[in-house]
N, C-alpha and C. Protein backbone atom coordinates (compact mmCIF):
# COMPACT_ATOMS: atom_id res chain seq x y z
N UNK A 1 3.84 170.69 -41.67
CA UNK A 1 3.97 171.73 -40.67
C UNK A 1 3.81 173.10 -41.32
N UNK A 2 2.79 174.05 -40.47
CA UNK A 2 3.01 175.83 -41.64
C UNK A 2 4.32 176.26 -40.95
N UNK A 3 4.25 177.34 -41.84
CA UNK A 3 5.76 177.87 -41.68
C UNK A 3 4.62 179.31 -40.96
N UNK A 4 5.16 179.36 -39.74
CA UNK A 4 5.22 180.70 -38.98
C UNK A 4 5.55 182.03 -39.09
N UNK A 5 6.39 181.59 -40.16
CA UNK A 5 7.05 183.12 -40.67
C UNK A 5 6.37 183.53 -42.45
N UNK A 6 5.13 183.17 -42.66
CA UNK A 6 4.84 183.16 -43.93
C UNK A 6 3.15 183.71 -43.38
N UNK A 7 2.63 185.03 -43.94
CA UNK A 7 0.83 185.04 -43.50
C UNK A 7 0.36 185.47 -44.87
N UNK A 8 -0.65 184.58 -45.42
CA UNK A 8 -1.21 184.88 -46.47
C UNK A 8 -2.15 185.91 -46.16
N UNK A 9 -2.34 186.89 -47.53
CA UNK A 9 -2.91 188.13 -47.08
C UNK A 9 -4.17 188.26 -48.12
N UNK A 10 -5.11 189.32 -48.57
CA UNK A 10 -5.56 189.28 -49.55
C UNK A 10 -6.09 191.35 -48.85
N UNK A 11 -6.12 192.08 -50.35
CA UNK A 11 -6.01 193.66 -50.29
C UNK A 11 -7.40 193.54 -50.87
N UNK A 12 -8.71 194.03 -50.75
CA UNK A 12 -9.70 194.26 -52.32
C UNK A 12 -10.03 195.55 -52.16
N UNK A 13 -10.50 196.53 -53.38
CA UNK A 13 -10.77 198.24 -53.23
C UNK A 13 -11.20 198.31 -54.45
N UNK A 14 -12.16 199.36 -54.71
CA UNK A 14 -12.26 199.37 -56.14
C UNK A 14 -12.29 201.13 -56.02
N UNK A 15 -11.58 201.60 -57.63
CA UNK A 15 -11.72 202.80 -58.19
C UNK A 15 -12.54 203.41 -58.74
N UNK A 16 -12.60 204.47 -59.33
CA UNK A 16 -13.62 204.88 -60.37
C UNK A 16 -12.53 205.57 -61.17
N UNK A 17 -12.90 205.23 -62.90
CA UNK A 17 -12.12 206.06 -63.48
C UNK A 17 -12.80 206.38 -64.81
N UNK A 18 -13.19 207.73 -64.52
CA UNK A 18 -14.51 207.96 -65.71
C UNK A 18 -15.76 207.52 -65.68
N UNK A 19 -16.49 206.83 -66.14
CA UNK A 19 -17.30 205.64 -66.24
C UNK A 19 -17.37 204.42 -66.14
N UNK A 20 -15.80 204.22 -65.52
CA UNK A 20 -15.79 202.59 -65.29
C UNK A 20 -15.28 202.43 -63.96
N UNK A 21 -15.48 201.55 -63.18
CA UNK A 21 -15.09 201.07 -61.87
C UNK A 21 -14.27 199.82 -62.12
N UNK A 22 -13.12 199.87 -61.10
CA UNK A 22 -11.75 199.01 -61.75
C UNK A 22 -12.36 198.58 -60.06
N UNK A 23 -12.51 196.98 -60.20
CA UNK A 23 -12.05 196.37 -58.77
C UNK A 23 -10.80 195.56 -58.82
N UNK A 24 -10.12 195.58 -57.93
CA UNK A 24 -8.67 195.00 -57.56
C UNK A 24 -8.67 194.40 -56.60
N UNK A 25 -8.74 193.12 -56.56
CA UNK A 25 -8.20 192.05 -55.70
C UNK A 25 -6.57 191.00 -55.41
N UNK A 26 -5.99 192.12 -54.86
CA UNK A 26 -4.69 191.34 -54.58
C UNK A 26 -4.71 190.17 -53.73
N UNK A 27 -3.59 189.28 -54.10
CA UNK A 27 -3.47 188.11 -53.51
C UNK A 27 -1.98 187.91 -53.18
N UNK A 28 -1.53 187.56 -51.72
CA UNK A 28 -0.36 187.62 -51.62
C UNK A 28 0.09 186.54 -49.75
N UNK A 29 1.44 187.03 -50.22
CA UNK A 29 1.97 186.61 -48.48
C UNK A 29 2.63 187.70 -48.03
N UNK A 30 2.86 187.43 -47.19
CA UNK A 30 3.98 188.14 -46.27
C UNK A 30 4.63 187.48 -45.33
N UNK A 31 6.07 187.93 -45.90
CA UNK A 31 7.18 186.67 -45.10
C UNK A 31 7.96 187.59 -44.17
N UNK A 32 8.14 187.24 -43.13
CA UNK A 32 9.50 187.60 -42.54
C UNK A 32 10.93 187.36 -42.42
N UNK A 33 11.74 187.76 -42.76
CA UNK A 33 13.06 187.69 -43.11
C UNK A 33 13.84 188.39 -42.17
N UNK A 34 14.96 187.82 -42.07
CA UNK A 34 16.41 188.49 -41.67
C UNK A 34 16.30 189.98 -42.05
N UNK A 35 16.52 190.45 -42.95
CA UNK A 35 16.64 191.58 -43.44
C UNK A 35 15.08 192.30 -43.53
N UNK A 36 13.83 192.16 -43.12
CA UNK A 36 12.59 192.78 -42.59
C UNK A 36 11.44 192.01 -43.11
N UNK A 37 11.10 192.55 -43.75
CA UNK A 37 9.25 192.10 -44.21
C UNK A 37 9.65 191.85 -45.69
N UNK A 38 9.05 190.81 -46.42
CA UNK A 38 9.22 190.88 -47.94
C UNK A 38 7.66 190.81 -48.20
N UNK A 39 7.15 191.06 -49.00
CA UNK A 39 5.26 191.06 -49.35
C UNK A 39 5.47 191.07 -50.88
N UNK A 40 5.32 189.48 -51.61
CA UNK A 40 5.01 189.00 -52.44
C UNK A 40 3.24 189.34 -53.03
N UNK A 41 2.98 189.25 -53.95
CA UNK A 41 1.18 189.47 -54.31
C UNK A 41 1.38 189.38 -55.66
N UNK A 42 0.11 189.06 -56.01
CA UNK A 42 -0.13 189.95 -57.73
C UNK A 42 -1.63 189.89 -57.44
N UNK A 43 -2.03 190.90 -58.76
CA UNK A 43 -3.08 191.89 -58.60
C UNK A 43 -4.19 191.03 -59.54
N UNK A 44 -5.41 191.08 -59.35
CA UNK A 44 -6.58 191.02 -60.61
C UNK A 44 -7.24 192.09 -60.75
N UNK A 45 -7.47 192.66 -61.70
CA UNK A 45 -8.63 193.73 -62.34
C UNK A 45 -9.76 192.87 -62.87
N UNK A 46 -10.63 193.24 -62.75
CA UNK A 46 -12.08 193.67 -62.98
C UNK A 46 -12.56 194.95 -63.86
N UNK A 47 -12.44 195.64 -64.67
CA UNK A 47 -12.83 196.81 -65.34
C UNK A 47 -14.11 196.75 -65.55
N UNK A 48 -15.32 197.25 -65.16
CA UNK A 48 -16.52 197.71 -65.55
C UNK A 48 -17.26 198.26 -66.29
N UNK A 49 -17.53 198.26 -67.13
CA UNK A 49 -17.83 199.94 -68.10
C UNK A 49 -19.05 199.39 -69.08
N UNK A 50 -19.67 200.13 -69.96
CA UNK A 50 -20.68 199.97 -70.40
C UNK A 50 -20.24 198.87 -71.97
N UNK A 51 -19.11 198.82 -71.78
CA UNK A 51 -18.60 197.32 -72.72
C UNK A 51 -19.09 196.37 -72.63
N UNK A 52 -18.64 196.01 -70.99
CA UNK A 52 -18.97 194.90 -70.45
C UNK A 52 -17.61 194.47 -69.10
N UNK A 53 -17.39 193.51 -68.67
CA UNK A 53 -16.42 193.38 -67.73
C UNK A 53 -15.08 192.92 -68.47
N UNK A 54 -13.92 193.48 -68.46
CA UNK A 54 -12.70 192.86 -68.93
C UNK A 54 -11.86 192.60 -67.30
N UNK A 55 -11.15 191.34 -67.47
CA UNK A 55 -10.21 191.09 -66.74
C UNK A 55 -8.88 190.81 -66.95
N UNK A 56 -8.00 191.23 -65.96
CA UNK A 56 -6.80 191.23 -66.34
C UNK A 56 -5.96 190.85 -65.03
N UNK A 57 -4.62 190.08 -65.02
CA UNK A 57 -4.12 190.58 -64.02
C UNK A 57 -2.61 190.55 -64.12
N UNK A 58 -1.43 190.99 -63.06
CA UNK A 58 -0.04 191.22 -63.10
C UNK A 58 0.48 189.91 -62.72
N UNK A 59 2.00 189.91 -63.20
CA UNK A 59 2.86 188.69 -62.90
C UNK A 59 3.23 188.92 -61.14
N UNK A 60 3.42 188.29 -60.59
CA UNK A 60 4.23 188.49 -58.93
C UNK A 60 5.10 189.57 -59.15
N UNK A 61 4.43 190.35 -57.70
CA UNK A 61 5.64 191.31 -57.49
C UNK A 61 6.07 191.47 -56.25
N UNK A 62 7.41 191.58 -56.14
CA UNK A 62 8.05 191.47 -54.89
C UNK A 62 8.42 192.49 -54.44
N UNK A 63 8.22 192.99 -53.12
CA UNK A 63 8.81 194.66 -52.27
C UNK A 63 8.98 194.24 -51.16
N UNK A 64 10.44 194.61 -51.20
CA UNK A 64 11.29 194.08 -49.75
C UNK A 64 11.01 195.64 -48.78
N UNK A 65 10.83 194.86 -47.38
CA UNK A 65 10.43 196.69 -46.71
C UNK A 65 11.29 196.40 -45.45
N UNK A 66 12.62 197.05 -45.68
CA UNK A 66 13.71 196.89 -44.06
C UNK A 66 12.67 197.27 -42.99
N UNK A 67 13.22 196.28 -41.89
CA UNK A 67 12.32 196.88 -40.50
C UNK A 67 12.63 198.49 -40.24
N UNK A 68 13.38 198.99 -40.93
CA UNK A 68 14.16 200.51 -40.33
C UNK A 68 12.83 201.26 -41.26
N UNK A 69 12.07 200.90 -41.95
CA UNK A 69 11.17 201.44 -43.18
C UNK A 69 9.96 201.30 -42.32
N UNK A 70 9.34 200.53 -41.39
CA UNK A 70 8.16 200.65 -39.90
C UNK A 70 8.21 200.99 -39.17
N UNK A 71 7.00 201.79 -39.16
CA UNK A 71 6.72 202.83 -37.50
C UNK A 71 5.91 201.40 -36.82
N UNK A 72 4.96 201.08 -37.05
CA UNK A 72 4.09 199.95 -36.10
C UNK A 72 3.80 198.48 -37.39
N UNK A 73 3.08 197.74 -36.72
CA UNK A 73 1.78 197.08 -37.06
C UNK A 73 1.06 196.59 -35.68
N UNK A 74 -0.06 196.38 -36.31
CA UNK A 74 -1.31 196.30 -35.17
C UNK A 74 -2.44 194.99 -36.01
N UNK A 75 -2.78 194.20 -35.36
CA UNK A 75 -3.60 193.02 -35.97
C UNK A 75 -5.15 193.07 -35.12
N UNK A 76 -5.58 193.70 -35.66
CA UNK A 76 -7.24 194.31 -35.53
C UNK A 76 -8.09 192.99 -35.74
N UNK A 77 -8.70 191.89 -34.52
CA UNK A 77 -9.93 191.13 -34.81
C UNK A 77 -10.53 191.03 -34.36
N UNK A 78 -11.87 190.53 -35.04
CA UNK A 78 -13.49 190.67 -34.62
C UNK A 78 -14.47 189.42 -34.89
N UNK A 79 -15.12 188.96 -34.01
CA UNK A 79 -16.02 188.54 -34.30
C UNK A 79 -16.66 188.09 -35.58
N UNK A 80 -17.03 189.13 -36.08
CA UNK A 80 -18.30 189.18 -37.50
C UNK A 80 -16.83 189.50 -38.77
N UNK A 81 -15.92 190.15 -38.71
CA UNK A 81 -15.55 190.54 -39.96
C UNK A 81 -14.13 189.98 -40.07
N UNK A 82 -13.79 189.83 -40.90
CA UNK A 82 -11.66 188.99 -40.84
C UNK A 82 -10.81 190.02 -40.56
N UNK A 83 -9.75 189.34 -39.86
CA UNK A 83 -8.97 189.76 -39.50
C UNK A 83 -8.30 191.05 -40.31
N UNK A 84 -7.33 192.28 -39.87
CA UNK A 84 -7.29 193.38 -40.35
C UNK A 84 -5.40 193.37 -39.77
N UNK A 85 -4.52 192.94 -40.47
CA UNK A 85 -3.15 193.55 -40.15
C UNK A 85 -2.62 194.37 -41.05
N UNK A 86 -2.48 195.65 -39.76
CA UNK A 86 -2.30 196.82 -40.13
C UNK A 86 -0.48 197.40 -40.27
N UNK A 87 0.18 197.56 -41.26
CA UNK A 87 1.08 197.99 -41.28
C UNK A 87 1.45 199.44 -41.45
N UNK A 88 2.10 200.38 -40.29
CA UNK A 88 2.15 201.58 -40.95
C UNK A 88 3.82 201.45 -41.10
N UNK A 89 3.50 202.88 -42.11
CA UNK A 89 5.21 202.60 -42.44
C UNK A 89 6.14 204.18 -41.93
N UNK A 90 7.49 204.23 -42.38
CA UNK A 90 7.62 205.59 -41.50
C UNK A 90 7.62 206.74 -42.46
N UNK A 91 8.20 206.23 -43.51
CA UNK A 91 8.18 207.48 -44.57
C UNK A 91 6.82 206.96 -46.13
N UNK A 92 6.73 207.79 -46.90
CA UNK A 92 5.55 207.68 -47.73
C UNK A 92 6.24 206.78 -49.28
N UNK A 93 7.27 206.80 -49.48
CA UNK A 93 7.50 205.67 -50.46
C UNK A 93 7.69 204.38 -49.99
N UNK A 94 7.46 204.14 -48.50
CA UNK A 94 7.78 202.70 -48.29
C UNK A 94 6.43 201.74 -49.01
N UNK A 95 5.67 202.32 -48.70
CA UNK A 95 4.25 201.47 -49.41
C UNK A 95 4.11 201.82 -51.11
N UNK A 96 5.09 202.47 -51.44
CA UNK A 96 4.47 203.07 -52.89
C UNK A 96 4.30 201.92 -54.31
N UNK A 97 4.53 201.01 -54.14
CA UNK A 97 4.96 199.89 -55.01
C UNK A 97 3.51 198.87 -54.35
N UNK A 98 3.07 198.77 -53.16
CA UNK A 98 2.29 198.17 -52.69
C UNK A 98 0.99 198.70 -52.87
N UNK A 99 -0.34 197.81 -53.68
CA UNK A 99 -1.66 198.74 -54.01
C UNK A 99 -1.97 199.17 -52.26
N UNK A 100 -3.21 199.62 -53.09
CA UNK A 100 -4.23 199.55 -51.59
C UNK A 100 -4.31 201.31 -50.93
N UNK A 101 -5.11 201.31 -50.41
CA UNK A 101 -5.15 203.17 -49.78
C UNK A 101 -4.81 203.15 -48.91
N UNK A 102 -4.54 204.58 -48.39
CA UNK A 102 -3.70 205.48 -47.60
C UNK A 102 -2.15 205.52 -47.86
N UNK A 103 -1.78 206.47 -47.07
CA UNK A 103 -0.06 206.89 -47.31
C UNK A 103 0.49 206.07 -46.94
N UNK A 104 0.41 205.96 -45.78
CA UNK A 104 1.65 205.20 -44.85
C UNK A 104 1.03 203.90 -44.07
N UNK A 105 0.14 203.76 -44.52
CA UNK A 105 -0.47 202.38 -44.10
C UNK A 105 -0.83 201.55 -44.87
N UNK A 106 -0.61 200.20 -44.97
CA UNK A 106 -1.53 199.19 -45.84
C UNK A 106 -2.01 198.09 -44.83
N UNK A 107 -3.51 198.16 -45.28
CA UNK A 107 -4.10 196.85 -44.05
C UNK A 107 -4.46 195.87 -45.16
N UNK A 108 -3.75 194.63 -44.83
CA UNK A 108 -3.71 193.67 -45.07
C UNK A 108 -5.23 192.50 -44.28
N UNK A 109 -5.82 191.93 -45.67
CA UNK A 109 -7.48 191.23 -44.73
C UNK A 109 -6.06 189.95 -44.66
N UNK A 110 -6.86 189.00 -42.91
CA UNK A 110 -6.22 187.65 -43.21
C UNK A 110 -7.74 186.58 -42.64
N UNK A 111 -6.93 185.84 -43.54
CA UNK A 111 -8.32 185.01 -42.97
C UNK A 111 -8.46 184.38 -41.77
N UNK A 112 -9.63 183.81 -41.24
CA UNK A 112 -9.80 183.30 -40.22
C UNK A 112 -8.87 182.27 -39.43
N UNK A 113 -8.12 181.20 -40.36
CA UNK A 113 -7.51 179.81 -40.19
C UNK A 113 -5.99 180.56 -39.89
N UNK A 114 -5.86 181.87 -40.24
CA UNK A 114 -4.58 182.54 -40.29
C UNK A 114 -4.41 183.42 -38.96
N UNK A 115 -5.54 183.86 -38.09
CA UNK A 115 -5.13 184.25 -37.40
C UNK A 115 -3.98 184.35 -36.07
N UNK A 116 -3.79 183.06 -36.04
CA UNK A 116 -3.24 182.65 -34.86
C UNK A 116 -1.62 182.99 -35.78
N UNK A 117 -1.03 182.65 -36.60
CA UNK A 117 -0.25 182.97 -37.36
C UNK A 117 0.01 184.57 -37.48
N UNK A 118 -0.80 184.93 -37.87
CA UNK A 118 -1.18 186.84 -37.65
C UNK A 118 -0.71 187.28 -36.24
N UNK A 119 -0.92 186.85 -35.24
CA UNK A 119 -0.32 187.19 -33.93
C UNK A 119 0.71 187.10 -33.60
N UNK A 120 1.32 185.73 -34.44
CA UNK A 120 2.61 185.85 -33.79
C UNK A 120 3.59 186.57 -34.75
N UNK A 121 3.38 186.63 -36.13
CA UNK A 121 3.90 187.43 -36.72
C UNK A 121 3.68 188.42 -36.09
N UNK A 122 2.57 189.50 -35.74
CA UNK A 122 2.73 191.06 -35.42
C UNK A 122 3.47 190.73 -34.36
N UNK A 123 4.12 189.99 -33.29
CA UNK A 123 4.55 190.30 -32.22
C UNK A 123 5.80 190.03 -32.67
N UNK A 124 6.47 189.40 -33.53
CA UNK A 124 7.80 189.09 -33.96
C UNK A 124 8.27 190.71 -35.01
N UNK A 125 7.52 191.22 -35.64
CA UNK A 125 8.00 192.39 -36.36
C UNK A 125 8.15 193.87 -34.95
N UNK A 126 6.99 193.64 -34.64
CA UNK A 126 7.03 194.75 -33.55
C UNK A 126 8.16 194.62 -32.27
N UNK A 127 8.47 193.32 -32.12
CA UNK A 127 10.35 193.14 -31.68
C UNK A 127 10.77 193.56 -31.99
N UNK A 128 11.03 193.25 -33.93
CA UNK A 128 12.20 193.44 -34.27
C UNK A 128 11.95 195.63 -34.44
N UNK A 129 10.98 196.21 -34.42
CA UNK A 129 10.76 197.70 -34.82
C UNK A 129 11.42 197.85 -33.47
N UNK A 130 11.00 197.69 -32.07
CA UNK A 130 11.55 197.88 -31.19
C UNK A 130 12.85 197.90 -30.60
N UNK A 131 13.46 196.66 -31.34
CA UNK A 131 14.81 196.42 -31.22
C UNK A 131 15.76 197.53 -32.19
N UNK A 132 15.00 197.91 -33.54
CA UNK A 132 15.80 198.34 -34.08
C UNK A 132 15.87 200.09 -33.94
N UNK A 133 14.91 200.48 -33.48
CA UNK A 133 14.78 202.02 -32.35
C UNK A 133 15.60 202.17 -31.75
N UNK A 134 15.72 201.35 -30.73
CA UNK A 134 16.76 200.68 -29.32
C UNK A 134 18.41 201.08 -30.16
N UNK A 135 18.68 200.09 -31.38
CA UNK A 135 19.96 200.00 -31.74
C UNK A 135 20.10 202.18 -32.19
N UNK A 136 19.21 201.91 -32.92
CA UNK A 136 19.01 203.51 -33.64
C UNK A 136 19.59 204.81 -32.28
N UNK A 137 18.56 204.52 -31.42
CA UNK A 137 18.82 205.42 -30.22
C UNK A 137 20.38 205.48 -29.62
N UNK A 138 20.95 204.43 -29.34
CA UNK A 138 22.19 203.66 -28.63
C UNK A 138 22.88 204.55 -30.02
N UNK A 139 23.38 204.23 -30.76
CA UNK A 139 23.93 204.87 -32.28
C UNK A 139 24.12 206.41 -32.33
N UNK A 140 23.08 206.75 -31.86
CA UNK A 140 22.80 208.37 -32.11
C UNK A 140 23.26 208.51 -30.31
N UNK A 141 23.40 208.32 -29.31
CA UNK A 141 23.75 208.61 -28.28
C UNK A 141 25.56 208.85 -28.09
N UNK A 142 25.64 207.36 -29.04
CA UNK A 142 27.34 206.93 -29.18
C UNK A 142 27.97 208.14 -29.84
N UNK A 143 27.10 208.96 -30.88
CA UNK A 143 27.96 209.80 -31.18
C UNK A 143 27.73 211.52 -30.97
N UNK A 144 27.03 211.62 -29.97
CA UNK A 144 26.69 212.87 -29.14
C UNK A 144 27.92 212.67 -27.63
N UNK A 145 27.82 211.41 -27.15
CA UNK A 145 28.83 211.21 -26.31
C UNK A 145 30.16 211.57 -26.77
């Protein structure tokens, strides 16, 4: 049986640094938990340069992200290209430990066999963001009353 609460992900981007182009292909999951999102991965490099190609890559790394740490996610799919779940976050160190570009967003590729999994995850986090607004709001009302 898959586990519903587990979506394998994969990040790829490449840099430039000097004369060499670093590609990075992360590989990872993303679980949902009691306590919010956990996003397991580790990284491969690729280094480019007129050496030749060196590769390298990191041990697992783990970044726990409380639901109180998400503004949205959104699961973007198409036809021709894989799936795209989009996490934004609310403040700018929530992603900082996590590769990949932009500030407050990391889009996660999932694959095809994963999508259906991808849906119900985004609709189970975007509960729990909703729910936890809801508690947030109620909280901040309780003590203006």
């Amino acid at each position: 049986m898959i586990d519903l609460t587990v979506l394998p992900f994969t990040i790829a981007f490449d840099t430039m640094n000097g004369n060499e182009v670093i590609s990075t292909q992360v590989k990872g999951i993303l679980r949902l938990e009691v306590e919010g999102v956990v996003i397991e991965f580790r990284q491969n490099h690729s280094v480019m340069s007129s050496r030749g190609v060196e590769e390298s890559s990191t041990g697992v790394q783990v970044v726990q992200l409380p639901i109180e740490s998400l503004d949205s996610v959104e699961l973007k799919e198409s036809l021709i290209r894989p799936a795209r779940f989009i996490l934004s976050a609310r403040t700018l160190a929530a992603f900082a430990e996590i590769p990949g570009s932009g500030d407050v967003q990391r889009t996660l590729t999932i694959a095809r066999a994963d999508r259906e999994r991808a849906r119900l995850i985004e609709t189970a986090i975007k509960s729990r963001i909703l729910h936890d607004r809801l508690e947030r709001g109620l909280d901040h009302l309780s003590g203006v009353l």
